[in-house]
Protein backbone atom coordinates (compact mmCIF):
# COMPACT_ATOMS: atom_id res chain seq x y z
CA UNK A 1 0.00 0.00 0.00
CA UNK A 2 1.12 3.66 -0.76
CA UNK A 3 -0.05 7.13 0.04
CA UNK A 4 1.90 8.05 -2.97
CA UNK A 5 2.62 5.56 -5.86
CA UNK A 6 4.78 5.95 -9.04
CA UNK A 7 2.35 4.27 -11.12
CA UNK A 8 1.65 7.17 -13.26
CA UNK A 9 -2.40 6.87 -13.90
CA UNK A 10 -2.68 6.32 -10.24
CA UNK A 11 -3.12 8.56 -6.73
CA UNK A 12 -2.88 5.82 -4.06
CA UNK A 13 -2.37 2.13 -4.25
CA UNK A 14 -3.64 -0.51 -1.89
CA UNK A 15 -3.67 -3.87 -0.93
CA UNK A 16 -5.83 -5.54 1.68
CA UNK A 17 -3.92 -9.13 0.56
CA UNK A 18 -0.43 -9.96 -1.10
CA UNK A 19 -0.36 -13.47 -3.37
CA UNK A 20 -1.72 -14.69 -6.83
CA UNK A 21 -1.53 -17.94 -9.13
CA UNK A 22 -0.20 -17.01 -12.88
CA UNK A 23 -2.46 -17.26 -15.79
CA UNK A 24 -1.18 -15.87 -18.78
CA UNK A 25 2.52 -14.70 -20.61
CA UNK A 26 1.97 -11.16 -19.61
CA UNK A 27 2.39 -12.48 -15.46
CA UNK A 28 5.84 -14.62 -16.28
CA UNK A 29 7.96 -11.29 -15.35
CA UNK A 30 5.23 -10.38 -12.06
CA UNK A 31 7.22 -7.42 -10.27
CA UNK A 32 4.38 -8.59 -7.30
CA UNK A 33 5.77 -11.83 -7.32
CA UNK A 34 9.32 -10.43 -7.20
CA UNK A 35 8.96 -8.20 -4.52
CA UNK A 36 6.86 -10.16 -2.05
CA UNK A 37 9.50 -12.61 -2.01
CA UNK A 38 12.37 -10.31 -1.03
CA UNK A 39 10.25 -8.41 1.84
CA UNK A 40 7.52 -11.77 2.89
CA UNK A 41 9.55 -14.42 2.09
CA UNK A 42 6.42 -16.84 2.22
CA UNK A 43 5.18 -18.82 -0.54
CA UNK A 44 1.66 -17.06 -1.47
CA UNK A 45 2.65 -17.20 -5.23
CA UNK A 46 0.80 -20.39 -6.85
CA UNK A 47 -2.25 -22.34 -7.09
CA UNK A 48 -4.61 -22.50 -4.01
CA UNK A 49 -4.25 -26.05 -3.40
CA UNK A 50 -1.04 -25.58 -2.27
CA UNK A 51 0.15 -21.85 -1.34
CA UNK A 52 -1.59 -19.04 1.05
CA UNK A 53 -2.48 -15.55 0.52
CA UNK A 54 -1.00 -12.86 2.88
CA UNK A 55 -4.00 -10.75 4.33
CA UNK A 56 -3.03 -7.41 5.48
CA UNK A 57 -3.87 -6.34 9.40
CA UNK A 58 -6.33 -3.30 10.86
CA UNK A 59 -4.27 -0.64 10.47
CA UNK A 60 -3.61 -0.87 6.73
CA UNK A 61 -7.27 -1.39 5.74
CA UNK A 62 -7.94 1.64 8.00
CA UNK A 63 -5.52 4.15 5.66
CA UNK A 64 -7.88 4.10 2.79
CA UNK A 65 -10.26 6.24 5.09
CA UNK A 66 -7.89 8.83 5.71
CA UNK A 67 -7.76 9.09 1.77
CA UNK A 68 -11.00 9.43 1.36
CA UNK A 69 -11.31 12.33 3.32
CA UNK A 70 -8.68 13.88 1.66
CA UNK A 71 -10.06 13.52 -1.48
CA UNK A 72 -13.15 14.82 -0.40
CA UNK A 73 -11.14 18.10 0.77
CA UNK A 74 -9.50 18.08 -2.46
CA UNK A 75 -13.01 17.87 -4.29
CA UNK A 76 -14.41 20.88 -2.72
CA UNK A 77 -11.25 23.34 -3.39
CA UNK A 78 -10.22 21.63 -7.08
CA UNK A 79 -13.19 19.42 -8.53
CA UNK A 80 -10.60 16.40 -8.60
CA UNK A 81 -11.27 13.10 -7.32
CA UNK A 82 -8.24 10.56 -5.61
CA UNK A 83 -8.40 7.67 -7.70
CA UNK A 84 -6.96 3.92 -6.04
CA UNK A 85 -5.14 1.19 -7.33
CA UNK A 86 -6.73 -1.88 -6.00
CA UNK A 87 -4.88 -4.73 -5.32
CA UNK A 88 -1.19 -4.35 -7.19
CA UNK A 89 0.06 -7.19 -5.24
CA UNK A 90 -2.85 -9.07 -6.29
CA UNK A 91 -5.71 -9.98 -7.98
CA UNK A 92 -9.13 -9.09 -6.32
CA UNK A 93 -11.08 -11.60 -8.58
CA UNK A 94 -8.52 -14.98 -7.85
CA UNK A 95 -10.69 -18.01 -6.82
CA UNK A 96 -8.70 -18.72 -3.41
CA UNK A 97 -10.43 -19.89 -0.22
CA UNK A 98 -8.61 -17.83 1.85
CA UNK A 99 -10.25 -14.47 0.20
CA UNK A 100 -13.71 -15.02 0.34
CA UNK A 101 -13.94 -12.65 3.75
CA UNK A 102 -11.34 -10.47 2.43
CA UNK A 103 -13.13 -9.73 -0.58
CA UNK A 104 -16.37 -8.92 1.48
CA UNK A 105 -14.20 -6.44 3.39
CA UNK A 106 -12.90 -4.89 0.14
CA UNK A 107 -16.51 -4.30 -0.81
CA UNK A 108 -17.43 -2.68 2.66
CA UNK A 109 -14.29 -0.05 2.24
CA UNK A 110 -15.54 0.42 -1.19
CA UNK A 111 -18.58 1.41 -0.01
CA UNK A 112 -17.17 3.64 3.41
CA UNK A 113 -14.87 6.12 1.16
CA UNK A 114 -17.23 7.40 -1.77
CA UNK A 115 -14.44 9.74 -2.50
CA UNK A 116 -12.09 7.17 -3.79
CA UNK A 117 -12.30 6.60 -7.29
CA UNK A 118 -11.69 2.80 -7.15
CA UNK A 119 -9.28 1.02 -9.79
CA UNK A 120 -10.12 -2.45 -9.73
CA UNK A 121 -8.05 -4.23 -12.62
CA UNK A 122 -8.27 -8.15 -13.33
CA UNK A 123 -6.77 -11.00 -15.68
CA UNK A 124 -10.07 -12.83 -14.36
CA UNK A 125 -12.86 -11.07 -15.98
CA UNK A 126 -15.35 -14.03 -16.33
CA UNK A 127 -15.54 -13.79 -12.33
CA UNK A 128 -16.57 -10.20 -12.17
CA UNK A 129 -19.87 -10.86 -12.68
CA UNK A 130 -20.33 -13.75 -10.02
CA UNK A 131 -18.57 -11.62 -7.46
CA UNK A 132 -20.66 -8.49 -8.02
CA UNK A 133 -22.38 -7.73 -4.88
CA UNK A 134 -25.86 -7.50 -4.38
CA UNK A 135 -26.83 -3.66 -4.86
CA UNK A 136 -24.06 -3.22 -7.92
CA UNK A 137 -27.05 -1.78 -9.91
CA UNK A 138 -27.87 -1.32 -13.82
CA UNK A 139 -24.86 1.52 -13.58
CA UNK A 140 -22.58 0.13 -11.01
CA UNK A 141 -21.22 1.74 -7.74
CA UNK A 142 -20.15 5.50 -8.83
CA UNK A 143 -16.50 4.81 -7.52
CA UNK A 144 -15.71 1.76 -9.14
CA UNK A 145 -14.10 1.56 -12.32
CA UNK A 146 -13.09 -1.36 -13.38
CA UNK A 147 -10.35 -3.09 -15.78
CA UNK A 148 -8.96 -6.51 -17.27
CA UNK A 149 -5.49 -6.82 -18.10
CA UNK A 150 -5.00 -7.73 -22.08
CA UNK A 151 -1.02 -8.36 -23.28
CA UNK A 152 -1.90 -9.93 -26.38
CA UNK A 153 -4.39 -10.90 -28.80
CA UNK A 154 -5.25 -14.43 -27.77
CA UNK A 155 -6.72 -12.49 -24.28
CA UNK A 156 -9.00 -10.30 -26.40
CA UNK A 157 -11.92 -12.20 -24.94
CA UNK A 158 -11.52 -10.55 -21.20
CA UNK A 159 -12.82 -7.10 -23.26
CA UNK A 160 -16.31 -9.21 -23.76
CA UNK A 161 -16.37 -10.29 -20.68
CA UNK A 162 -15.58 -6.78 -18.89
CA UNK A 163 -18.52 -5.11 -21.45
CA UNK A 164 -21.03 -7.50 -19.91
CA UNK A 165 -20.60 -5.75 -16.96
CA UNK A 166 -22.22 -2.34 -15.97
CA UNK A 167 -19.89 0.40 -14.92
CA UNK A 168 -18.98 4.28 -14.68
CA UNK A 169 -15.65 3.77 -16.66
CA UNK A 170 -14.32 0.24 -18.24
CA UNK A 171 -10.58 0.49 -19.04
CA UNK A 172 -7.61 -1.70 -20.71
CA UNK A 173 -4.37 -2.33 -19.47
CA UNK A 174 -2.54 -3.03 -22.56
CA UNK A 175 0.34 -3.92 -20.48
CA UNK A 176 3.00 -5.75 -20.48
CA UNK A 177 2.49 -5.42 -24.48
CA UNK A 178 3.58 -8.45 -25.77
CA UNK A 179 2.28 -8.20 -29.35
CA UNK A 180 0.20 -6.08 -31.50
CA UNK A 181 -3.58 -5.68 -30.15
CA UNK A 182 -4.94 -3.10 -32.33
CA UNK A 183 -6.13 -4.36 -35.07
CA UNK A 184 -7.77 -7.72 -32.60
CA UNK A 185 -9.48 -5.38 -29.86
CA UNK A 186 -13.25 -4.04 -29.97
CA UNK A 187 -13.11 -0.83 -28.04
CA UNK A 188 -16.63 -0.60 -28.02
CA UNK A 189 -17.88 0.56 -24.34
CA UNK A 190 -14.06 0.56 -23.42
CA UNK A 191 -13.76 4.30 -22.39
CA UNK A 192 -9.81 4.05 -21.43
CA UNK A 193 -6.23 2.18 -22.35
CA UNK A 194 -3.50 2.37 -20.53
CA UNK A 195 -0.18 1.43 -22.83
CA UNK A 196 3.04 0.27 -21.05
CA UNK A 197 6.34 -1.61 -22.36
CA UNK A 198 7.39 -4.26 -20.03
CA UNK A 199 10.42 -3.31 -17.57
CA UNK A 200 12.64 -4.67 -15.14
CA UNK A 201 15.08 -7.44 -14.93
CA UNK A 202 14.59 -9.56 -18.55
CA UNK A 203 11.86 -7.43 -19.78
CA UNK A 204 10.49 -8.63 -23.13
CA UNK A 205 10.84 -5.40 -25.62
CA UNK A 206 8.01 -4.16 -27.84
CA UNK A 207 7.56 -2.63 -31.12
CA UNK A 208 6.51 1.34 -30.85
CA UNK A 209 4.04 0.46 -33.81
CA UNK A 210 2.19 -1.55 -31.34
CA UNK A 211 1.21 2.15 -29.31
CA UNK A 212 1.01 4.13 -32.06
CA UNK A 213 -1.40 1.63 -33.87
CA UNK A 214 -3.63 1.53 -30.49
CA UNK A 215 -3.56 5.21 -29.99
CA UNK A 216 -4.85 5.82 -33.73
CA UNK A 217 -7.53 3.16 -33.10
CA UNK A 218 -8.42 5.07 -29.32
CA UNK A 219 -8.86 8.15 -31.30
CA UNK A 220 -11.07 6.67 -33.52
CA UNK A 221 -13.17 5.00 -31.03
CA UNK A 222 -13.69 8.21 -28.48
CA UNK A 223 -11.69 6.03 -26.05
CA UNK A 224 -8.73 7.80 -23.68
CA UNK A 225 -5.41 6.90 -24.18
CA UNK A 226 -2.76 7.00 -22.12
CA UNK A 227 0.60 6.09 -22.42
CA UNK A 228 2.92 5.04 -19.97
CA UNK A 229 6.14 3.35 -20.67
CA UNK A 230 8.50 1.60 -23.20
């Protein structure tokens, strides 16, 4: 969790739980993965059967709360919303027994800071719908936007999925781009993509048509663009 976070499209990231089980070529480089095993040290990176799920204590589910008043402060004097990061060590949609309460809790804070523009991003989009709660509504809570994470065309699918679902803003993270997506991705009801090379130790480099080809086909489509890294 941060108060201040150098992902770029971001105000504030948080994480009521650290672990996740790969499922796709864009996770084989997983800073998450990375860096919970040089400060946890636990296994809580694989399947369920057979690794846990670090949940986070009291005090760091409580920050979120503080943000939200902040926000609010900073909606009265500028107009602007803080928007959240949900989950970056994580995935809030991963089928693990261990975050069934969790993930009611996430809902409640959801629900307690209605300043908080929420960021909810998933490589599991056919389980947003079964984990919507209740009182979601034809239009979906106010401060929840939510994403699926596409790296390459095979994984165009998750965009159906995440249409199927009401919501104030859908978005894409095209990241980390691992092929050309263009040409393969409806952007219909898609109202943001985020672009991003991947980085770190043995990155896997990209091709600078594959931005430039999505940012032509965001223009045409009325959908936001936004750029964030070779």
């Amino acid at each position: 969790m941060s108060t201040k976070t150098g992902i770029a499209w971001t105000d504030h990231t948080f994480n009521g739980w650290w672990g996740c089980q790969k499922v796709a070529q864009g996770c084989a480089n997983c800073y998450a993965e990375v860096h919970a095993g040089r400060f946890y040290g636990r296994k809580i990176w694989g399947p369920a059967a057979t690794t846990e799920r670090r949940i986070m204590g009291d005090a760091n589910w409580r920050v979120p709360l503080l943000w939200d008043k902040a926000s609010r402060e900073s909606f009265e004097l500028t107009g602007r919303r803080h928007r959240v990061f949900a989950m970056s060590m994580a995935d809030a949609l991963e089928d693990h027994p261990a975050l069934v309460e969790p993930r009611k809790r996430f809902v409640w804070l959801i629900e307690n800071t209605p300043f908080l523009d929420w960021q909810i991003l998933t490589k599991r989009a056919e389980r947003i719908l079964p984990n919507l709660p209740d009182d979601w509504g034809p239009d979906g809570y106010p401060n929840v936007w939510l994403g699926v994470s596409i790296s390459e065309a095979k994984w165009v699918w998750l965009a159906d999925e995440l249409r199927k679902v009401p919501a104030v803003v859908r978005f894409i993270s095209y990241e980390p781009a691992l092929g050309p997506l263009a040409e393969h991705l409806d952007l219909a009801g898609i109202d943001w993509v985020i672009y991003g090379g991947e980085s770190g130790p043995g990155f896997r480099g990209h091709d600078l048509a594959w931005p430039r080809a999505m940012r032509e086909a965001c223009a045409k489509s009325g959908t936001a663009f936004f750029y964030k890294q070779s």
